[in-house]
Protein backbone atom coordinates (compact mmCIF):
# COMPACT_ATOMS: atom_id res chain seq x y z
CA UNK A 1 0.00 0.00 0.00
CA UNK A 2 1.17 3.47 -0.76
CA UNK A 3 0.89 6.19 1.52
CA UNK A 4 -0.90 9.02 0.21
CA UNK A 5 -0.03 12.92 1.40
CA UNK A 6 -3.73 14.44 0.47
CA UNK A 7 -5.53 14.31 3.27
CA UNK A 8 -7.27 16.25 6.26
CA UNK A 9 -6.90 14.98 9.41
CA UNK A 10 -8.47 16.27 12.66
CA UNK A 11 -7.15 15.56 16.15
CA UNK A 12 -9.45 15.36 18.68
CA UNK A 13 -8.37 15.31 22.71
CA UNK A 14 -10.91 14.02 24.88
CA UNK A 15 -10.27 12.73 28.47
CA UNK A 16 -11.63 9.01 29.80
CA UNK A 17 -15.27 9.33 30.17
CA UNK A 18 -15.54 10.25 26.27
CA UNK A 19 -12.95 7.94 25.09
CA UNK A 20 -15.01 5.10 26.94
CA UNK A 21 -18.31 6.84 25.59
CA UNK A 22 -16.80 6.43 22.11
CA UNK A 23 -14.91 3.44 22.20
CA UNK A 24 -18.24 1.68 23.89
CA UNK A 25 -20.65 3.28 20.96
CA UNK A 26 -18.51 2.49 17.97
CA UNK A 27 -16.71 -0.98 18.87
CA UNK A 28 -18.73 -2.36 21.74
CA UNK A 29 -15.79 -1.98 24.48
CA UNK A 30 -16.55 -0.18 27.77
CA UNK A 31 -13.03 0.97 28.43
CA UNK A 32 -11.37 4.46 27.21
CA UNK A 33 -8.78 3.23 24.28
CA UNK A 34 -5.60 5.40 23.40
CA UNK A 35 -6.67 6.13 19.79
CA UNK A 36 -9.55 5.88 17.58
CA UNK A 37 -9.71 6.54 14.02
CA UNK A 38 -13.19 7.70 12.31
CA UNK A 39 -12.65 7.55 8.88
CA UNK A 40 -15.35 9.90 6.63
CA UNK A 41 -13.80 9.63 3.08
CA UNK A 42 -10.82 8.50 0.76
CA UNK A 43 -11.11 10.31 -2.12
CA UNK A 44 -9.94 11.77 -3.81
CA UNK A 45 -8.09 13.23 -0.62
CA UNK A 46 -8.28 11.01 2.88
CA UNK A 47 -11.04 12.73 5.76
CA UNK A 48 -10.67 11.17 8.81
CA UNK A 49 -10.65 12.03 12.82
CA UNK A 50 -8.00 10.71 15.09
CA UNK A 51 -9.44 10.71 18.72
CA UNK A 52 -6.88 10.86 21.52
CA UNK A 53 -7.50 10.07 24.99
CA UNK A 54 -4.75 12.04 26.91
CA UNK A 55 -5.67 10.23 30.48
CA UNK A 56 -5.01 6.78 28.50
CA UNK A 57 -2.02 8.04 26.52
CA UNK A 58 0.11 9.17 29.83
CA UNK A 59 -0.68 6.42 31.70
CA UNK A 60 0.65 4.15 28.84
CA UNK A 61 3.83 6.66 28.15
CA UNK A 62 4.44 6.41 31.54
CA UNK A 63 4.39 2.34 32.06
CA UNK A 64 6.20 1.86 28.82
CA UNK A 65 9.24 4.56 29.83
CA UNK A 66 8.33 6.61 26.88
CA UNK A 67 8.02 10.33 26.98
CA UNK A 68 4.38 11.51 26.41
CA UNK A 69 5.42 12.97 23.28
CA UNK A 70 6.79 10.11 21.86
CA UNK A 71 3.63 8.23 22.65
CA UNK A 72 1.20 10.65 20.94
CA UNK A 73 3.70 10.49 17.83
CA UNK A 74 3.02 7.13 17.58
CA UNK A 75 -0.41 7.14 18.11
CA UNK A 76 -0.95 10.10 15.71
CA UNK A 77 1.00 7.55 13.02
CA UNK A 78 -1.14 4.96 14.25
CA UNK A 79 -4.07 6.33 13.51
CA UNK A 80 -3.13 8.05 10.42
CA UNK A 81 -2.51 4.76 9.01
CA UNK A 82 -5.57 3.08 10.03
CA UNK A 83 -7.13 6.33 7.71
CA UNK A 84 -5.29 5.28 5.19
CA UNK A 85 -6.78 1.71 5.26
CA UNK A 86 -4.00 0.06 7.38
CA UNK A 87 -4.90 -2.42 9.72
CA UNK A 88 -3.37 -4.75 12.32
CA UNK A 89 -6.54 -7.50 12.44
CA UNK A 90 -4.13 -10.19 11.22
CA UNK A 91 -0.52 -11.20 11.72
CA UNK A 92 0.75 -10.24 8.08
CA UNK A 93 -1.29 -6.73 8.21
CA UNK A 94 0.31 -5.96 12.11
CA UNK A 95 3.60 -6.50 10.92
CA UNK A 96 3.20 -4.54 7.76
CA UNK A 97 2.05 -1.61 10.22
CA UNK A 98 4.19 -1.85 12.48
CA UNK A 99 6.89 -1.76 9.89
CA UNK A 100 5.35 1.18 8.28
CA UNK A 101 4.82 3.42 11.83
CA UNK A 102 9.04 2.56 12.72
CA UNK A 103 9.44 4.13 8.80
CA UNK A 104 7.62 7.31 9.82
CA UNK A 105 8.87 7.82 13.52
CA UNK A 106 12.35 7.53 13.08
CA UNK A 107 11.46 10.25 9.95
CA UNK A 108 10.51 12.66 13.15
CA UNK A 109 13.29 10.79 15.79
CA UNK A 110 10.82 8.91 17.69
CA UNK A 111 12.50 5.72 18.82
CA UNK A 112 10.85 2.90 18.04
CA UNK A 113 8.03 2.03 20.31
CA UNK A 114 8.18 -1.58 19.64
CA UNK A 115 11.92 -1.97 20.43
């Protein structure tokens, strides 16, 4: 897959009680996740939302020894990628991510959050 540079993206911060809201309205899980991706349209340019819960995202920078900035890097990749139809469902697809989000961060000089 080829990435693509049209697109608008939105960022969206919410705290738990949202990112549990959303994450139990749109994929039936009553927890607050670290990043959700709402993808509107692909072309001709990408439209998507990536939804960021900051209470989720220091708490997991903070257990993995990451700085908080290097966490929402990734998880700004992350979900760019899953706008751009990339998924991590399957084995093959995960590792084809992953590979993909290591490309991109060490383009900015995140370390890689899989190491």
């Amino acid at each position: 897959m080829t990435l693509r540079r049209d697109a608008q993206i939105s960022l969206v911060f919410v705290d738990g009680r949202v990112g549990r809201r959303l994450n139990r309205q749109f994929r039936a899980r009553d927890y607050p996740t670290n990043v959700l991706t709402f993808g509107y349209q692909t072309r001709p340019s990408i439209v998507a939302e990536i939804v960021l819960c900051m209470p989720v995202l220091r708490r997991e920078a903070r257990e993995q020894g990451k700085t908080l900035r290097q966490h929402l890097a990734h998880m700004v990749v992350h979900g760019a990628l899953h706008a751009q139809g990339y998924d991590h469902a399957h084995e093959r697809e995960d590792r084809r991510m992953r590979l993909v989000e290591r490309r991109l961060l060490a383009r900015l000089r995140v370390p890689d959050p899989y190491a």
